[in-house]
C-alpha atoms as a PDB file:
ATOM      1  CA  UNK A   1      18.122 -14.198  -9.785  1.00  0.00           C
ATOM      2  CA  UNK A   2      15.264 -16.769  -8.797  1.00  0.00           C
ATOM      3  CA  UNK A   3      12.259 -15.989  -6.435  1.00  0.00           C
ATOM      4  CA  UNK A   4       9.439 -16.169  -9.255  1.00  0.00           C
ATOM      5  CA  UNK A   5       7.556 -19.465  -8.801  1.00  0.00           C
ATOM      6  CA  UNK A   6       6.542 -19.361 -12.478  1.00  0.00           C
ATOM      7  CA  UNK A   7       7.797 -18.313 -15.906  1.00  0.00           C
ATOM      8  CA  UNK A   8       9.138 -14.314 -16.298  1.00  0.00           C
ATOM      9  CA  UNK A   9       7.435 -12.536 -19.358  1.00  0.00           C
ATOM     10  CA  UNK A  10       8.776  -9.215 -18.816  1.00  0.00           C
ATOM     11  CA  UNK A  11      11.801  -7.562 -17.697  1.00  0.00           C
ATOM     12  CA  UNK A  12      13.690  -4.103 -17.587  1.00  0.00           C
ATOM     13  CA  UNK A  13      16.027  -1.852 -16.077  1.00  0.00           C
ATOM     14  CA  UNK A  14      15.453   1.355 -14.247  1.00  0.00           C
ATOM     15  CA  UNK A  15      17.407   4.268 -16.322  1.00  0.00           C
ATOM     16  CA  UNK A  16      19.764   4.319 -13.523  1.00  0.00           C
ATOM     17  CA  UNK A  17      20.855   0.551 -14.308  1.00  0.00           C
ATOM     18  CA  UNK A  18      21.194  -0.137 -10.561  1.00  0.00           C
ATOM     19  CA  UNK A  19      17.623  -2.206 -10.449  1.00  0.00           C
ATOM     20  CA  UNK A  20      15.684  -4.933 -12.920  1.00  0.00           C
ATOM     21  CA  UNK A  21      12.618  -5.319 -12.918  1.00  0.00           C
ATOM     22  CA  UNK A  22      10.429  -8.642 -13.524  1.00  0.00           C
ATOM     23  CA  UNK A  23       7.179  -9.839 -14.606  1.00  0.00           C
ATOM     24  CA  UNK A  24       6.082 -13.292 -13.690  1.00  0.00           C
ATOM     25  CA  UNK A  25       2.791 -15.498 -14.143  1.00  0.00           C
ATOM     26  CA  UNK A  26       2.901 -15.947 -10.540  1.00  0.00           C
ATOM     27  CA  UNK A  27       1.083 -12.718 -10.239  1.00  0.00           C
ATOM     28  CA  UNK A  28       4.001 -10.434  -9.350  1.00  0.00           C
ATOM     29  CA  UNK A  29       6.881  -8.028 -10.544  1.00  0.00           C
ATOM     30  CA  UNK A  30       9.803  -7.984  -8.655  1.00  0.00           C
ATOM     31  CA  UNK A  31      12.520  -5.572  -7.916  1.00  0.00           C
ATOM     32  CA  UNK A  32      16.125  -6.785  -7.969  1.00  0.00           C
ATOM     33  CA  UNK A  33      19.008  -5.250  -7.002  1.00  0.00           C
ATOM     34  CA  UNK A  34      21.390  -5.577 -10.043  1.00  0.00           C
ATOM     35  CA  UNK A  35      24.961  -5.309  -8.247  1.00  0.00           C
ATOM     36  CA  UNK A  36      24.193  -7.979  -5.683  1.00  0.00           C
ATOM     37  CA  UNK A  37      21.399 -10.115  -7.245  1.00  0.00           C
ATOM     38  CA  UNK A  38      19.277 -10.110  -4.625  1.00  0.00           C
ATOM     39  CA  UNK A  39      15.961  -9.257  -4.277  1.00  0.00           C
ATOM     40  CA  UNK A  40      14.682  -5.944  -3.033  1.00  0.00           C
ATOM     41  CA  UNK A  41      11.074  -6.221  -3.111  1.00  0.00           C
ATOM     42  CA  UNK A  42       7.749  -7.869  -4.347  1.00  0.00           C
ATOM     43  CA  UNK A  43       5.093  -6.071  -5.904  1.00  0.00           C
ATOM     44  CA  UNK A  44       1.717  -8.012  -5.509  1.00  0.00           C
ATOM     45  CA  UNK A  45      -1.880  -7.295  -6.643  1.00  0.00           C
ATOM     46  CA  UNK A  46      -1.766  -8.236 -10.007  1.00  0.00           C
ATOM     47  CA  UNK A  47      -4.894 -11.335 -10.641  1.00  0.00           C
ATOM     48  CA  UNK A  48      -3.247 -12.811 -13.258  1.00  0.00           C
ATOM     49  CA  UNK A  49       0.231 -12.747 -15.542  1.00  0.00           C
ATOM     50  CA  UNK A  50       1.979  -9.945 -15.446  1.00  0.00           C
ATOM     51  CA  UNK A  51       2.914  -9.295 -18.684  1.00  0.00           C
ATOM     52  CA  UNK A  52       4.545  -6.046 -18.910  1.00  0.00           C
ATOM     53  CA  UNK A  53       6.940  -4.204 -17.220  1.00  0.00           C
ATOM     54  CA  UNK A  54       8.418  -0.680 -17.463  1.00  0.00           C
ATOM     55  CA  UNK A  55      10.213   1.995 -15.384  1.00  0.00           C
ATOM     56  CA  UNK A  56       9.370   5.864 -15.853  1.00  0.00           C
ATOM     57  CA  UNK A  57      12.123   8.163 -17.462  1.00  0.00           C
ATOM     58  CA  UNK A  58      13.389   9.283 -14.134  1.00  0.00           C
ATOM     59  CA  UNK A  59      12.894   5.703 -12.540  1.00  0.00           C
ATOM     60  CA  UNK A  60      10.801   6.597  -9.796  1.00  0.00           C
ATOM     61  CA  UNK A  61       7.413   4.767 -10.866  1.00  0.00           C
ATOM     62  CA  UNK A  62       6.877   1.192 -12.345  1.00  0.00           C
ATOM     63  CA  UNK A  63       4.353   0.365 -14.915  1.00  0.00           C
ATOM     64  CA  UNK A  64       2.948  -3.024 -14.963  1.00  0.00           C
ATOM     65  CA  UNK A  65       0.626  -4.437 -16.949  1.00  0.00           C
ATOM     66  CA  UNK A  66      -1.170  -7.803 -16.453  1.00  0.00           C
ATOM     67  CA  UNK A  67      -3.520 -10.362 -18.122  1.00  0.00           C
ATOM     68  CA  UNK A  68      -6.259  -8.876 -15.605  1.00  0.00           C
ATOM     69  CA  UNK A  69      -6.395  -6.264 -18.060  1.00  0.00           C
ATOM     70  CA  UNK A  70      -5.286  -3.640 -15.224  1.00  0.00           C
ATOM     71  CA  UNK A  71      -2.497  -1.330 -15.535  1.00  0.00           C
ATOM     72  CA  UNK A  72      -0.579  -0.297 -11.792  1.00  0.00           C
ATOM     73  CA  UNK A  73       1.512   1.677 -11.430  1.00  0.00           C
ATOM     74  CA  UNK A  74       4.278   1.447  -8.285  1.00  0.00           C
ATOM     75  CA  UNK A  75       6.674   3.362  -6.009  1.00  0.00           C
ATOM     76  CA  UNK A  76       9.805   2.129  -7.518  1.00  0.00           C
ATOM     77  CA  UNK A  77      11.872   4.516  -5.684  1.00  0.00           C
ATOM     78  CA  UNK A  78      13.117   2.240  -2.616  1.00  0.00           C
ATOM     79  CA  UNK A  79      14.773   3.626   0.530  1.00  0.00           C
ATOM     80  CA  UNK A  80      18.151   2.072   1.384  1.00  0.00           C
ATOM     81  CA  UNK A  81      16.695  -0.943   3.322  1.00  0.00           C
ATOM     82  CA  UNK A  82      19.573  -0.944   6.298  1.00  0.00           C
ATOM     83  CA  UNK A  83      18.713   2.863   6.887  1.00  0.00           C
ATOM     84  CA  UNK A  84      15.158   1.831   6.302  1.00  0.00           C
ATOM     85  CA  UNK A  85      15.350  -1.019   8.864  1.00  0.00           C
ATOM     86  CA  UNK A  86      17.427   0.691  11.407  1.00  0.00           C
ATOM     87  CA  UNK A  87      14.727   3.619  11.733  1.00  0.00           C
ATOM     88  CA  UNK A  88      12.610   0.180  12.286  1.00  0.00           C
ATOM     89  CA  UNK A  89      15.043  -1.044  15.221  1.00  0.00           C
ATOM     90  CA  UNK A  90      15.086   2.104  16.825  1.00  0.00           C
ATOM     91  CA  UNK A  91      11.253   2.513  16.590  1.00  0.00           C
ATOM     92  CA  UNK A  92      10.259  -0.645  18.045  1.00  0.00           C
ATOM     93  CA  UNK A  93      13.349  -0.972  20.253  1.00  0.00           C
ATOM     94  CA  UNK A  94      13.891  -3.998  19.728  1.00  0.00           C
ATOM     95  CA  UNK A  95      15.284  -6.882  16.855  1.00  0.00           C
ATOM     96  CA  UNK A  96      12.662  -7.965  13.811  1.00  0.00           C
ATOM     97  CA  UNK A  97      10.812 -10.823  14.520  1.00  0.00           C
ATOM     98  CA  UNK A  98      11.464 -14.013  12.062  1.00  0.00           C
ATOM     99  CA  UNK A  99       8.157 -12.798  10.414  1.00  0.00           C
ATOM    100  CA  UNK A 100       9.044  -9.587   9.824  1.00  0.00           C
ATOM    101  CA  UNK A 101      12.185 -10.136   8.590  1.00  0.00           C
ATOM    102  CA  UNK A 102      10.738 -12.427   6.064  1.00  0.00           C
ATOM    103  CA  UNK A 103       8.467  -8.921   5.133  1.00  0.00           C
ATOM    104  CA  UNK A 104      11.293  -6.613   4.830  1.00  0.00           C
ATOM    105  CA  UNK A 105      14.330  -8.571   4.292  1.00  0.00           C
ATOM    106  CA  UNK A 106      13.591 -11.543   2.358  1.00  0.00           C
ATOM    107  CA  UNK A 107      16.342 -14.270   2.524  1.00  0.00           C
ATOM    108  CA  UNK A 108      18.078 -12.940   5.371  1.00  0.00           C
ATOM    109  CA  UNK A 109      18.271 -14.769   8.649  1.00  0.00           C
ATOM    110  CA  UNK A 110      19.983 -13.595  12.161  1.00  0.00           C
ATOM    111  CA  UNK A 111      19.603 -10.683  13.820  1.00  0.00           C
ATOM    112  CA  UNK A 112      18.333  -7.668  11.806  1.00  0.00           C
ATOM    113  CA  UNK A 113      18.694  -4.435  14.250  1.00  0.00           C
ATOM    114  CA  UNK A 114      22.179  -3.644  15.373  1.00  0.00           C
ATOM    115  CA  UNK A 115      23.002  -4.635  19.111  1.00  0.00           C
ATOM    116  CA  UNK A 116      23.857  -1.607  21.153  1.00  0.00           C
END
């Protein structure tokens, strides 16, 4: 799994096992998705390392603490990102532009909405 752009301090899994969680000097956790590798999201707002991070009992929240001595807590609970981005498609009628497929579906090129 690579996507930090500095050394990982922290990591854990969600009590489900199906996601891992990272804590990077770069500023940011990250959410992986343990099956395929890949990442499923970036959590920024941190100001400096974050140092810490943990998953509530029932895996929908994230603790993460940082050396901005702040504590956040996050929405760990992600949608399935094909329904998410399909509800997307069908909203704007039309395919993701290159920028906002670099928002919502980092590391994935081509077309993002299904043709039809």
């Amino acid at each position: 799994m690579t996507g930090h752009t500095s050394r990982v301090w922290s990591v854990a899994f969600s009590p489900d096992g199906h996601t891992l969680a990272s804590g990077s000097d770069d500023c940011t956790a990250r959410l992986w998705d343990v099956t395929t590798g890949k990442l499923r999201t970036t959590l920024t707002g941190h100001t400096n390392a974050v140092t810490s991070v943990a998953f509530s009992p029932n895996g929908r929240l994230l603790a993460t603490g940082s050396g901005d001595n702040t504590v956040r807590l996050w929405d760990a609970a992600l949608r399935e990102s094909d329904a998410a981005v399909h509800k997307i498609c069908r909203s704007v009628n039309r395919d993701l532009t290159a920028d906002e497929r670099a928002s919502y579906l980092p590391g994935q090129s081509g077309h993002a909405c299904p043709s039809g």
